[in-house]
PDB file of N, CA and C in Angstrom:
ATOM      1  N   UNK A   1       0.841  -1.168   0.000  1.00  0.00           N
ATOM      2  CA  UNK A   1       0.000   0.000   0.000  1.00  0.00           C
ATOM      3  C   UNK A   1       0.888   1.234   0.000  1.00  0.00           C
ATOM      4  N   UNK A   2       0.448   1.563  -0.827  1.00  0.00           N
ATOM      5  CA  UNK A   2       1.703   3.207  -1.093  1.00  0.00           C
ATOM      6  C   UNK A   2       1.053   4.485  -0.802  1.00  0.00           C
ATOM      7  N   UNK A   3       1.650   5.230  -0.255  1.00  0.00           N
ATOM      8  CA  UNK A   3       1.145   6.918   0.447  1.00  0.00           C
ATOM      9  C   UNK A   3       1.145   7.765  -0.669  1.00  0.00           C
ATOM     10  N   UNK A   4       0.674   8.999  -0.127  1.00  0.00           N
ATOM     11  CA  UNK A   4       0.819  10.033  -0.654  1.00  0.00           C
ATOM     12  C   UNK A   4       2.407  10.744  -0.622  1.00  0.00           C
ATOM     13  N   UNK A   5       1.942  11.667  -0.766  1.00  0.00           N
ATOM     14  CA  UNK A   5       3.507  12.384  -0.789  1.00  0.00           C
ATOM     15  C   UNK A   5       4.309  12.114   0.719  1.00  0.00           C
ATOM     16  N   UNK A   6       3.378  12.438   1.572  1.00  0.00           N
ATOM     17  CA  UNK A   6       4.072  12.572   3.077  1.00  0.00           C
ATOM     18  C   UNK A   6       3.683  11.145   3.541  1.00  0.00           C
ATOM     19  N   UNK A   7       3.259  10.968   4.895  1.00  0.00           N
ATOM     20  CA  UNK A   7       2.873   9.269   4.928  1.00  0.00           C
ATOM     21  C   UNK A   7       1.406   8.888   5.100  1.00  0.00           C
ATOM     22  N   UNK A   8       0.663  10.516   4.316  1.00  0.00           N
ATOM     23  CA  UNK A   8      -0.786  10.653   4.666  1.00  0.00           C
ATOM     24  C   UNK A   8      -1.926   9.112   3.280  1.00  0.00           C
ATOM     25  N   UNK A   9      -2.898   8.645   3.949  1.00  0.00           N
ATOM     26  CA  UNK A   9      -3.607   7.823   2.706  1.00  0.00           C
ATOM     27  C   UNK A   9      -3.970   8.608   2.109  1.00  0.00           C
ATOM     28  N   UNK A  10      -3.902   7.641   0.449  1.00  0.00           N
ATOM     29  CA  UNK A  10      -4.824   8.347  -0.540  1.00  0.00           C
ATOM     30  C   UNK A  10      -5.766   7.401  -1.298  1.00  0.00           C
ATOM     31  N   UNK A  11      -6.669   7.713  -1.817  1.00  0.00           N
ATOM     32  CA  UNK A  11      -6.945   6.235  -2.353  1.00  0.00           C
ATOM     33  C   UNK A  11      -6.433   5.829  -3.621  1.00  0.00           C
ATOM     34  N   UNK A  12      -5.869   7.109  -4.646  1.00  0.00           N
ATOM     35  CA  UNK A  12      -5.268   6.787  -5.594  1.00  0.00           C
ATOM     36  C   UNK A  12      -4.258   5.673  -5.720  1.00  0.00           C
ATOM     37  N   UNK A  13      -3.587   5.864  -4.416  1.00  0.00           N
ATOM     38  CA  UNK A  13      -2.344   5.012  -4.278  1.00  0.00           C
ATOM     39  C   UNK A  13      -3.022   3.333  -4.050  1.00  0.00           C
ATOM     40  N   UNK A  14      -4.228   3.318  -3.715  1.00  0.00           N
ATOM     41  CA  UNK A  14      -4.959   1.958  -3.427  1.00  0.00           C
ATOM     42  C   UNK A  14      -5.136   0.879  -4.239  1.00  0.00           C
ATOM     43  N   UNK A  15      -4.270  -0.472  -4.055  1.00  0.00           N
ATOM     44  CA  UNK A  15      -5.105  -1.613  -5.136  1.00  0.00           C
ATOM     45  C   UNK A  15      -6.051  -2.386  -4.823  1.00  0.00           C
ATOM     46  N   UNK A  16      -7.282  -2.815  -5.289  1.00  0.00           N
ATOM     47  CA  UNK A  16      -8.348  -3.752  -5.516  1.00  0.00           C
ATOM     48  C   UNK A  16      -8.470  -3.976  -4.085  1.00  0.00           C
ATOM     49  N   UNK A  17      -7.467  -4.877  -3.512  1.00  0.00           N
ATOM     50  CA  UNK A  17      -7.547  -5.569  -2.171  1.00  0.00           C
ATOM     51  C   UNK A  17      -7.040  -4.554  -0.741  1.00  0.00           C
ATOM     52  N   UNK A  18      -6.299  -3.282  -0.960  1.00  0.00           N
ATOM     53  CA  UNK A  18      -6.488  -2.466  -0.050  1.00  0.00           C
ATOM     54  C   UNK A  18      -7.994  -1.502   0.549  1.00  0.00           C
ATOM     55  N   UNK A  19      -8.014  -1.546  -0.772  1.00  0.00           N
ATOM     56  CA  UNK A  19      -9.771  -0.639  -0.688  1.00  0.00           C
ATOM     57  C   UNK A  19     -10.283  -1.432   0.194  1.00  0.00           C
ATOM     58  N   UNK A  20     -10.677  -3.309   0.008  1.00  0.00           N
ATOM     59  CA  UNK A  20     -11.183  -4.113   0.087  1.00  0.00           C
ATOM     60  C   UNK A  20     -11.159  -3.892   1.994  1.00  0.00           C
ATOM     61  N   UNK A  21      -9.617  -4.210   1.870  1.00  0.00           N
ATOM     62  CA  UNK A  21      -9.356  -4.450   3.517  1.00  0.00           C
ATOM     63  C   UNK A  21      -9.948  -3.084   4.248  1.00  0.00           C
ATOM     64  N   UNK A  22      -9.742  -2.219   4.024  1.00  0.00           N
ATOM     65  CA  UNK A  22     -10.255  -0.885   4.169  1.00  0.00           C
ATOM     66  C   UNK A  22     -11.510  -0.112   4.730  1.00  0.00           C
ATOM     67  N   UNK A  23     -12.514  -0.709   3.608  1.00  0.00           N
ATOM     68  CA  UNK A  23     -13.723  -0.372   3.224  1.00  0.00           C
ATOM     69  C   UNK A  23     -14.402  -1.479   3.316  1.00  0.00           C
ATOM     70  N   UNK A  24     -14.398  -2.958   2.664  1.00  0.00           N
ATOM     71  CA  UNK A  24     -15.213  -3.968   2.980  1.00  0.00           C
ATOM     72  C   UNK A  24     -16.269  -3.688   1.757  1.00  0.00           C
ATOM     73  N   UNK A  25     -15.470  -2.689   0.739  1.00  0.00           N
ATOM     74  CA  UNK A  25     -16.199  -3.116  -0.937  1.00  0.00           C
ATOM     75  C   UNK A  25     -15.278  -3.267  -1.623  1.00  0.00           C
ATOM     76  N   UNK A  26     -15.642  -3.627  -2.926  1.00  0.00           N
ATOM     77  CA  UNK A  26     -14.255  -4.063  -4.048  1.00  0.00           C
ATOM     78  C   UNK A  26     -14.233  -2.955  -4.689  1.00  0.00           C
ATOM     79  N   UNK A  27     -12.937  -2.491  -4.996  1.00  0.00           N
ATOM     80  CA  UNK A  27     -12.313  -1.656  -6.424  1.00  0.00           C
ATOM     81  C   UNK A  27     -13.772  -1.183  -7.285  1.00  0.00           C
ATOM     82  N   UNK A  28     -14.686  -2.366  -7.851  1.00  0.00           N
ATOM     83  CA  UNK A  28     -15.266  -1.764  -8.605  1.00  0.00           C
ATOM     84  C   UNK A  28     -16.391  -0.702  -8.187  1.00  0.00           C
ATOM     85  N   UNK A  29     -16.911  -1.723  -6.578  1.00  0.00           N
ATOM     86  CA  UNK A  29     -17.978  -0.835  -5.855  1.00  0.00           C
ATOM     87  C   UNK A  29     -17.661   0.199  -5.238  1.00  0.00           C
ATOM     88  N   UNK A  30     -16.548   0.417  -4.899  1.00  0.00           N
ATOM     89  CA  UNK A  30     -15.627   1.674  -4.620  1.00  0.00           C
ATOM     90  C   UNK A  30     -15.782   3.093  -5.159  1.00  0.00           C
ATOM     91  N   UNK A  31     -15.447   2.769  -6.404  1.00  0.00           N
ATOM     92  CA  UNK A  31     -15.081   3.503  -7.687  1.00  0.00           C
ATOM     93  C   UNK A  31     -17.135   3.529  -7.981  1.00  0.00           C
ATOM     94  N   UNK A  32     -17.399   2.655  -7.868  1.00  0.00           N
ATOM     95  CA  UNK A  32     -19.185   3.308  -8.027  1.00  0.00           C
ATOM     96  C   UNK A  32     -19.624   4.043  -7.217  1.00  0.00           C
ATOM     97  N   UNK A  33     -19.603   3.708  -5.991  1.00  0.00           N
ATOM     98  CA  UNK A  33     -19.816   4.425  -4.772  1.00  0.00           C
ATOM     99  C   UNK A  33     -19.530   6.075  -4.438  1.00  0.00           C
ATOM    100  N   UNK A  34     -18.123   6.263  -5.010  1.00  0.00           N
ATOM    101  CA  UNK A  34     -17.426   7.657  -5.625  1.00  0.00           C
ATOM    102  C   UNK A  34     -18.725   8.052  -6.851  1.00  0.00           C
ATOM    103  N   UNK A  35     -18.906   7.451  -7.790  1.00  0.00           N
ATOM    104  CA  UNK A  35     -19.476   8.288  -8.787  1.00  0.00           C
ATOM    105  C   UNK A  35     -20.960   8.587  -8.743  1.00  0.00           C
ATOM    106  N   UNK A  36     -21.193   7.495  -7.973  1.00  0.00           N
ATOM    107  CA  UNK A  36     -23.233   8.338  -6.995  1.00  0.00           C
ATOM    108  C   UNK A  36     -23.121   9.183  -6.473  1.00  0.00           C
ATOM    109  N   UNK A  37     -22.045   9.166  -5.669  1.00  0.00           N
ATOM    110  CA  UNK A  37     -22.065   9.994  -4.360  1.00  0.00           C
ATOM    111  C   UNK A  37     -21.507  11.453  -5.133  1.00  0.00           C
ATOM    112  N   UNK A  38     -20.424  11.395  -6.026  1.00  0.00           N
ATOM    113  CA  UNK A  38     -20.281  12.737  -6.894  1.00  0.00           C
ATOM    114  C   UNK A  38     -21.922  13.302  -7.604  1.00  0.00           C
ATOM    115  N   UNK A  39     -22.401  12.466  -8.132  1.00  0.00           N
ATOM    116  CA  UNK A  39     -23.866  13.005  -8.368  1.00  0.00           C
ATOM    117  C   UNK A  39     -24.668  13.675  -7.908  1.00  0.00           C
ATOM    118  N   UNK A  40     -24.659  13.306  -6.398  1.00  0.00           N
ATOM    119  CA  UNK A  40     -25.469  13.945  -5.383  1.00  0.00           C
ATOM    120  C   UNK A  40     -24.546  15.089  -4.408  1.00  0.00           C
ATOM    121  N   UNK A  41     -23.823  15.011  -4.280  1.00  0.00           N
ATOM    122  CA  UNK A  41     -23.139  16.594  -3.752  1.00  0.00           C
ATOM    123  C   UNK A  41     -21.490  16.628  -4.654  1.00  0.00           C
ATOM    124  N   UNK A  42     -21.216  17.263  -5.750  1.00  0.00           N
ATOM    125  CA  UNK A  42     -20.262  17.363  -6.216  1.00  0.00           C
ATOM    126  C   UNK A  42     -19.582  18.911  -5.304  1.00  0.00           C
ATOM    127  N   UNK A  43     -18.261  19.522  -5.827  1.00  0.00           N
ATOM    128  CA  UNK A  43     -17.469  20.102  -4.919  1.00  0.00           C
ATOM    129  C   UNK A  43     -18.055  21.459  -5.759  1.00  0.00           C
ATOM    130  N   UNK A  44     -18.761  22.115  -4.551  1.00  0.00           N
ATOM    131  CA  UNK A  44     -18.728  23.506  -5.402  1.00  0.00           C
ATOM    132  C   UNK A  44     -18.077  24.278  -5.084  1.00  0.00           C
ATOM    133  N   UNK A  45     -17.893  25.959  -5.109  1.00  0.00           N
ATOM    134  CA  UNK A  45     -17.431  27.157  -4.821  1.00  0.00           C
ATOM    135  C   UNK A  45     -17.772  27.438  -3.869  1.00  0.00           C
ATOM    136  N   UNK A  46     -18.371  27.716  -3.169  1.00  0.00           N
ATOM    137  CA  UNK A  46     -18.911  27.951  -1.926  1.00  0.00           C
ATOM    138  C   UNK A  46     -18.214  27.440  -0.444  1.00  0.00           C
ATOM    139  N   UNK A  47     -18.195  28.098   0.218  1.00  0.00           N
ATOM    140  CA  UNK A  47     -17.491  27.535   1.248  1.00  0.00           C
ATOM    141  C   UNK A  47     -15.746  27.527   1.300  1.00  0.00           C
ATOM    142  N   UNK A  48     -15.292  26.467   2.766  1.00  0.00           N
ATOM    143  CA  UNK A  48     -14.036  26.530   2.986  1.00  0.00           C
ATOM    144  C   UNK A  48     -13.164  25.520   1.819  1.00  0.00           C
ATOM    145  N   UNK A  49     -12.049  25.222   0.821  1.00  0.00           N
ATOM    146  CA  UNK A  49     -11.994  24.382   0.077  1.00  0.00           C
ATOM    147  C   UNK A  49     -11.671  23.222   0.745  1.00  0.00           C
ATOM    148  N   UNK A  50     -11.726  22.027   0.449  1.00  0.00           N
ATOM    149  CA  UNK A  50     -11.568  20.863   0.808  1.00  0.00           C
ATOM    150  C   UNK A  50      -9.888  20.577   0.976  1.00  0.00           C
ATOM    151  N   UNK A  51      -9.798  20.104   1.741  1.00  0.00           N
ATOM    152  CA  UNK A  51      -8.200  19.547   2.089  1.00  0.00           C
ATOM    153  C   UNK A  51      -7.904  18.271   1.159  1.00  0.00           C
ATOM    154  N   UNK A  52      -8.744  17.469   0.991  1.00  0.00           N
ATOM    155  CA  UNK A  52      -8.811  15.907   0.124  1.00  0.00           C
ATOM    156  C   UNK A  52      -9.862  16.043  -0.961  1.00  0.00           C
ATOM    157  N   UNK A  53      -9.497  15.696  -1.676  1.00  0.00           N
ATOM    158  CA  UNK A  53      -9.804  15.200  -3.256  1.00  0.00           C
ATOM    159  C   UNK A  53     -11.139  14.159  -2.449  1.00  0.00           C
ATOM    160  N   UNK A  54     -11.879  14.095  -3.643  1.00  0.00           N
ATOM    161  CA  UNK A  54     -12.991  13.596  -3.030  1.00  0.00           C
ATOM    162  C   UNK A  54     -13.411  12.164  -3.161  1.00  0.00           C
ATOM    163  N   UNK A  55     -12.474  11.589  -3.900  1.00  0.00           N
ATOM    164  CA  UNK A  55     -12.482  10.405  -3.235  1.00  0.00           C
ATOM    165  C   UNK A  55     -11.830   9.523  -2.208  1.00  0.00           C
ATOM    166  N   UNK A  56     -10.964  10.516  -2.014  1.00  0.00           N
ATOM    167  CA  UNK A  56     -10.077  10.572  -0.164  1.00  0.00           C
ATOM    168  C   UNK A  56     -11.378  10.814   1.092  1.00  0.00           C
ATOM    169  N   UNK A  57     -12.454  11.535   0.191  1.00  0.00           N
ATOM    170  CA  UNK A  57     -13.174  11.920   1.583  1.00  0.00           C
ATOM    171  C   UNK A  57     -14.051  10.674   1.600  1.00  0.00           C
ATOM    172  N   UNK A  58     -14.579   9.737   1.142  1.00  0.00           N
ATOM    173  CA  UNK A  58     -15.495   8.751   0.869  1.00  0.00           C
ATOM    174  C   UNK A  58     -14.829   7.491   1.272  1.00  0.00           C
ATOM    175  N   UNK A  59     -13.274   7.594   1.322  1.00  0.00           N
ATOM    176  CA  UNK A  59     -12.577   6.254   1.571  1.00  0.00           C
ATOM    177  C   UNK A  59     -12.318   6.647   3.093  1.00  0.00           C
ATOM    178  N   UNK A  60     -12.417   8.117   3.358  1.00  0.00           N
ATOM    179  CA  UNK A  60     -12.408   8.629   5.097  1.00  0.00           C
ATOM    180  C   UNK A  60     -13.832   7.745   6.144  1.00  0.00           C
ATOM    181  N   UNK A  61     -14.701   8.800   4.976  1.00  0.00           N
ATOM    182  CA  UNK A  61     -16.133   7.844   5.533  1.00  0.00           C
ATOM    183  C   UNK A  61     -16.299   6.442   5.765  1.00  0.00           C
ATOM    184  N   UNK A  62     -16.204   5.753   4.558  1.00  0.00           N
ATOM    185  CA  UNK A  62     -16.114   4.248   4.998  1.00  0.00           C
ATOM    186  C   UNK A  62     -15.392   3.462   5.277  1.00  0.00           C
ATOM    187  N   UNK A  63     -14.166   4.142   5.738  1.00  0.00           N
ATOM    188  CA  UNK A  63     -13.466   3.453   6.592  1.00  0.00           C
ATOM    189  C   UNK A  63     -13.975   3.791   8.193  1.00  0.00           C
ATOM    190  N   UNK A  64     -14.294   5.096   8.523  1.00  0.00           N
ATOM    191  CA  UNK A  64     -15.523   5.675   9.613  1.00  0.00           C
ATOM    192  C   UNK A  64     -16.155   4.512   9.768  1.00  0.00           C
ATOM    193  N   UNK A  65     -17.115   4.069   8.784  1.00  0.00           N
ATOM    194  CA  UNK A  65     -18.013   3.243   9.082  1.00  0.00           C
ATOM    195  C   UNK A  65     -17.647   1.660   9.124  1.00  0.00           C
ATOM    196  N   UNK A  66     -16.664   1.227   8.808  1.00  0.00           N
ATOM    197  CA  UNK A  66     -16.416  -0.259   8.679  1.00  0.00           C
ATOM    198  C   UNK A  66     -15.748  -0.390  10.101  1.00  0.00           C
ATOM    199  N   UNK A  67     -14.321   0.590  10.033  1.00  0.00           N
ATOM    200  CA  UNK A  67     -13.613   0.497  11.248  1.00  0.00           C
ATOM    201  C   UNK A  67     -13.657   0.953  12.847  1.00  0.00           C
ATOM    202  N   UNK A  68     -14.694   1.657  13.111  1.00  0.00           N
ATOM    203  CA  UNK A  68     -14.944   2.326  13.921  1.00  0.00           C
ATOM    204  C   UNK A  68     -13.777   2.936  14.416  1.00  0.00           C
ATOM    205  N   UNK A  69     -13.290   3.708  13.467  1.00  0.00           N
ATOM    206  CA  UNK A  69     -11.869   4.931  14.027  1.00  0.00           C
ATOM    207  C   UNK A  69     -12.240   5.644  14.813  1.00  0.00           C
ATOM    208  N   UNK A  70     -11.280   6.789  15.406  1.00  0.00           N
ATOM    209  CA  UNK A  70     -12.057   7.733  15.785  1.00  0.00           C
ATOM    210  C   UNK A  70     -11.511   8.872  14.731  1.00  0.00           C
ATOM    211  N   UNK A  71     -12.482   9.992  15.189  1.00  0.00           N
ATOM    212  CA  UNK A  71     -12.215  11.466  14.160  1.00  0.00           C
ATOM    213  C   UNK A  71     -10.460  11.747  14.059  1.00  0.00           C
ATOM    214  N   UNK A  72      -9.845  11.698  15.863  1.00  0.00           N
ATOM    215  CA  UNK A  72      -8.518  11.755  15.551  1.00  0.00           C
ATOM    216  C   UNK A  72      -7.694  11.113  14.888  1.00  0.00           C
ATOM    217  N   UNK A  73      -8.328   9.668  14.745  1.00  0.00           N
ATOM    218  CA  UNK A  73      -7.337   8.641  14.428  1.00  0.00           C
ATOM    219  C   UNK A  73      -7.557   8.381  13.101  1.00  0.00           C
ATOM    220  N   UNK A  74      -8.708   9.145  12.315  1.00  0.00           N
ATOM    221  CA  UNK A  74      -8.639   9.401  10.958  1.00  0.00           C
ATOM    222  C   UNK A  74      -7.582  10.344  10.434  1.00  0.00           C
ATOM    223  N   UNK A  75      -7.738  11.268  11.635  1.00  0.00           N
ATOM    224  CA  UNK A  75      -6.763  12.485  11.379  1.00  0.00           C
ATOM    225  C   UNK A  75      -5.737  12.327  10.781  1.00  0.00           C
ATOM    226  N   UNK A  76      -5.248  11.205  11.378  1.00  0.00           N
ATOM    227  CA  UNK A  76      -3.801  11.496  11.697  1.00  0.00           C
ATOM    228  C   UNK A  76      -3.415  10.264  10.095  1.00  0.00           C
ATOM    229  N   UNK A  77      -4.063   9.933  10.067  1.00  0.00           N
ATOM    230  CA  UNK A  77      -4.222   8.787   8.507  1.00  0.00           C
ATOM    231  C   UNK A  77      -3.950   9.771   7.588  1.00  0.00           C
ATOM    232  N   UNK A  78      -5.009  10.511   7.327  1.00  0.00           N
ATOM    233  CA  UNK A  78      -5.242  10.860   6.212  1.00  0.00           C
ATOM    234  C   UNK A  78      -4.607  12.221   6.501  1.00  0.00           C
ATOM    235  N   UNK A  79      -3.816  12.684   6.883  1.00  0.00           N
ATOM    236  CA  UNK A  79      -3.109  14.226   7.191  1.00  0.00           C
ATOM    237  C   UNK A  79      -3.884  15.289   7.245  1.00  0.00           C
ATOM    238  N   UNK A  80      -4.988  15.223   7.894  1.00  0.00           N
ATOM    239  CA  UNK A  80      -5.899  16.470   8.053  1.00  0.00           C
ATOM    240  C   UNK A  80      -6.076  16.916   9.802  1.00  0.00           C
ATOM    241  N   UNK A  81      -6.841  17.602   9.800  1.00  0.00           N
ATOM    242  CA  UNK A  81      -7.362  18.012  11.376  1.00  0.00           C
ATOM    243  C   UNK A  81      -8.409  17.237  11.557  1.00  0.00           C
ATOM    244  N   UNK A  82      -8.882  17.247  13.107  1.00  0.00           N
ATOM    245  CA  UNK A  82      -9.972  16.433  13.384  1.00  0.00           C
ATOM    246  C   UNK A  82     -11.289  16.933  12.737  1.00  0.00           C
ATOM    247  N   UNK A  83     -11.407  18.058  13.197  1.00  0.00           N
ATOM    248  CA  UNK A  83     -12.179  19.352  12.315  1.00  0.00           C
ATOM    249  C   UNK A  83     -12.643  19.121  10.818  1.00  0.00           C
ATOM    250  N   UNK A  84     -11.436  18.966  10.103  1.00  0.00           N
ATOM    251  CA  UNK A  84     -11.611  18.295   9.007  1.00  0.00           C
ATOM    252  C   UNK A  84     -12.261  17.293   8.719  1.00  0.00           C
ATOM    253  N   UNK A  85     -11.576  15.879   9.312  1.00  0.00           N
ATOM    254  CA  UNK A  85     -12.240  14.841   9.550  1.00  0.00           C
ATOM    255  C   UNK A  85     -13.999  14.860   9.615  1.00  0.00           C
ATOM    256  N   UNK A  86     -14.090  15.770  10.675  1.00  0.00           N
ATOM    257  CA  UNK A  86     -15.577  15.951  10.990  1.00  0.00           C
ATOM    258  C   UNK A  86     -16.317  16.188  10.176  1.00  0.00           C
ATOM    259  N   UNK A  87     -15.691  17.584   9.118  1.00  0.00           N
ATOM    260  CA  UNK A  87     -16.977  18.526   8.477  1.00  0.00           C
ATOM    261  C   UNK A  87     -17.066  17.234   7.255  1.00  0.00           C
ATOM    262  N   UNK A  88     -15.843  16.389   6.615  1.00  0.00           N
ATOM    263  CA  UNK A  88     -15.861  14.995   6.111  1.00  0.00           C
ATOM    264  C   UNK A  88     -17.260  14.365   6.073  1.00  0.00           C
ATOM    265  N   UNK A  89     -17.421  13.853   7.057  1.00  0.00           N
ATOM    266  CA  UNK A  89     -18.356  12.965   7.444  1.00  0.00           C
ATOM    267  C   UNK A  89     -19.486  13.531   7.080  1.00  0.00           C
ATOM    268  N   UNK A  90     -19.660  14.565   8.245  1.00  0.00           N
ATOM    269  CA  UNK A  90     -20.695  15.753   7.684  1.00  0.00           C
ATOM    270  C   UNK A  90     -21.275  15.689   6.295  1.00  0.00           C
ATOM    271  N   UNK A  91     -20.416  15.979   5.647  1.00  0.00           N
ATOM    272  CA  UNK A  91     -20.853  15.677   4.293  1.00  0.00           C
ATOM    273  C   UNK A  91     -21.142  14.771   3.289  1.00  0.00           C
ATOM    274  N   UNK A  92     -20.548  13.676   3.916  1.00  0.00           N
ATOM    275  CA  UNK A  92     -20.654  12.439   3.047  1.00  0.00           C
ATOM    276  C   UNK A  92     -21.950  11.892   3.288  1.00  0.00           C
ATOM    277  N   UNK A  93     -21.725  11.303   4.680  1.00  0.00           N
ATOM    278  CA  UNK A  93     -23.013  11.163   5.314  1.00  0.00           C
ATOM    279  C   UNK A  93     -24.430  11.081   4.803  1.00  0.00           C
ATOM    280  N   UNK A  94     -25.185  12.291   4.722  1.00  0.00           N
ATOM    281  CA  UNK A  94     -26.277  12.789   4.343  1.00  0.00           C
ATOM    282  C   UNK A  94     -26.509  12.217   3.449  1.00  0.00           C
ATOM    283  N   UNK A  95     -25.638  12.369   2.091  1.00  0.00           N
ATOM    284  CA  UNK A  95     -25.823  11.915   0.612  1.00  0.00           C
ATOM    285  C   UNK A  95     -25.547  10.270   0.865  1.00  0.00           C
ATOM    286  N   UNK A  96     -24.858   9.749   1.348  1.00  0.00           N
ATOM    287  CA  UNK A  96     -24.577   8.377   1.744  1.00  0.00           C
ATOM    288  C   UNK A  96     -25.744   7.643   1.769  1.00  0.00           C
ATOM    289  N   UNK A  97     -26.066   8.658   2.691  1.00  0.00           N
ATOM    290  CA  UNK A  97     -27.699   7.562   3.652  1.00  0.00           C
ATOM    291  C   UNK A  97     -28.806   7.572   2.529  1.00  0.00           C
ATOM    292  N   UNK A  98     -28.771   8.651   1.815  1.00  0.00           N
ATOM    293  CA  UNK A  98     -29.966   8.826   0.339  1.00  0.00           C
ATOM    294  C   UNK A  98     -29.675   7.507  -0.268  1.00  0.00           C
ATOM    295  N   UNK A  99     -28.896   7.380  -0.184  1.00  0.00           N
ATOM    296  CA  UNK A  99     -27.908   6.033  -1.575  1.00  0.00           C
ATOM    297  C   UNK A  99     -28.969   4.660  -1.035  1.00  0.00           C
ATOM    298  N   UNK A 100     -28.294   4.631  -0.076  1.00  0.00           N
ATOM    299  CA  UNK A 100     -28.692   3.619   0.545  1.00  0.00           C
ATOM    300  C   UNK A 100     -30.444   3.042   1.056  1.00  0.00           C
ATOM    301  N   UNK A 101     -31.272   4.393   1.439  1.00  0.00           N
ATOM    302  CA  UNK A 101     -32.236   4.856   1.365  1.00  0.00           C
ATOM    303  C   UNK A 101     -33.003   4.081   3.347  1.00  0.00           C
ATOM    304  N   UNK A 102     -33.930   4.084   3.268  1.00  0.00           N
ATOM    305  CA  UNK A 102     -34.561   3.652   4.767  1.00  0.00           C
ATOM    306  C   UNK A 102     -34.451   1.878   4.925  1.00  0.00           C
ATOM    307  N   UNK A 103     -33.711   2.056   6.492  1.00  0.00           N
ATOM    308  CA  UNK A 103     -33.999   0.630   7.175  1.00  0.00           C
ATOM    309  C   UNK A 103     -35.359  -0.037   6.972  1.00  0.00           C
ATOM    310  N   UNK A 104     -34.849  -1.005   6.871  1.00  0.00           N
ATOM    311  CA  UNK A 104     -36.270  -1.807   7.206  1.00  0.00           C
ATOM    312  C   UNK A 104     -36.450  -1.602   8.659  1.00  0.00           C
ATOM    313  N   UNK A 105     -38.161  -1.755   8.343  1.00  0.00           N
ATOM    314  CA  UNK A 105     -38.881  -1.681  10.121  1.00  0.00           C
ATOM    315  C   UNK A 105     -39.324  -2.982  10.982  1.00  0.00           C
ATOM    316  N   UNK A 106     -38.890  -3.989   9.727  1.00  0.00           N
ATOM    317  CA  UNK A 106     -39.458  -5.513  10.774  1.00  0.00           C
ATOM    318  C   UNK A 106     -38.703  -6.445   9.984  1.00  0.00           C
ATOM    319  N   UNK A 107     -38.398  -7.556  10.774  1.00  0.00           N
ATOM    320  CA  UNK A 107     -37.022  -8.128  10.349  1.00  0.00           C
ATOM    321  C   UNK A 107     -37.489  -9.212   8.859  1.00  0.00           C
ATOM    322  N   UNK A 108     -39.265  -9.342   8.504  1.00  0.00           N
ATOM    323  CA  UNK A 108     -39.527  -9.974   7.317  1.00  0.00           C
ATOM    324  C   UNK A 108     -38.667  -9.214   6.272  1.00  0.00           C
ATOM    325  N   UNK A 109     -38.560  -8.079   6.252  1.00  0.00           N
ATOM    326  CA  UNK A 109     -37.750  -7.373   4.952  1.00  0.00           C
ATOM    327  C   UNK A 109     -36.569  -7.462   5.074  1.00  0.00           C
ATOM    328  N   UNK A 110     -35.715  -7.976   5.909  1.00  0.00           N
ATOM    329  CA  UNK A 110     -34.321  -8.303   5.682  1.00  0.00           C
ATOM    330  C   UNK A 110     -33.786  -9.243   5.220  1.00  0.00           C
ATOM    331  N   UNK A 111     -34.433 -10.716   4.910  1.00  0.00           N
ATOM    332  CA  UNK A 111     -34.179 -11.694   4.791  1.00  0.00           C
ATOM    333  C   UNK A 111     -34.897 -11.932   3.037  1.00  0.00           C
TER     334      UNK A 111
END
């Protein structure tokens, strides 16, 4: 698994089976996952600019969600502030959960 410039992750640097270990999707669902989620909030003008490229922020998130990191201990991964980390999530989040859309309410629909 190879870094960025300094010893911060990127996902560019990621093959097939790092994502995998990572995230707990493959390369291809990865790389899909990035291009919904660009659909539904792409990077505008507005606001503070982003520290990570945006599919650094989505491999932040679900690693959030697979690994149970914490905000710092993303931090310090991916070379940002916790702050960062946070407003991250923040954003992914929201559009994430659309993707995915509502829990089931009784366990007949899970199976």
């Amino acid at each position: 698994m190879r870094h960025g410039s300094g010893d911060e992750l990127r996902a560019k640097y990621l093959g097939p089976i790092d994502v995998y270990e990572l995230t707990g999707l493959s390369g291809i669902h990865f790389g899909e996952l990035v291009r919904r989620l660009w659909s539904q909030c792409p990077d505008g003008t507005r606001g503070r600019p982003w520290n990570l490229a945006f599919p650094d922020r989505v491999l932040l998130t679900t690693m959030y969600l697979r690994t149970n990191l914490t905000e710092r201990q993303l931090a310090v991964i991916f070379g940002v502030s916790q702050k960062q980390v946070d407003r991250v999530l923040h954003n992914i989040m929201g559009p994430l959960g659309n993707l995915l859309g509502t829990a089931p309410t009784d366990n007949a629909s899970c199976g």
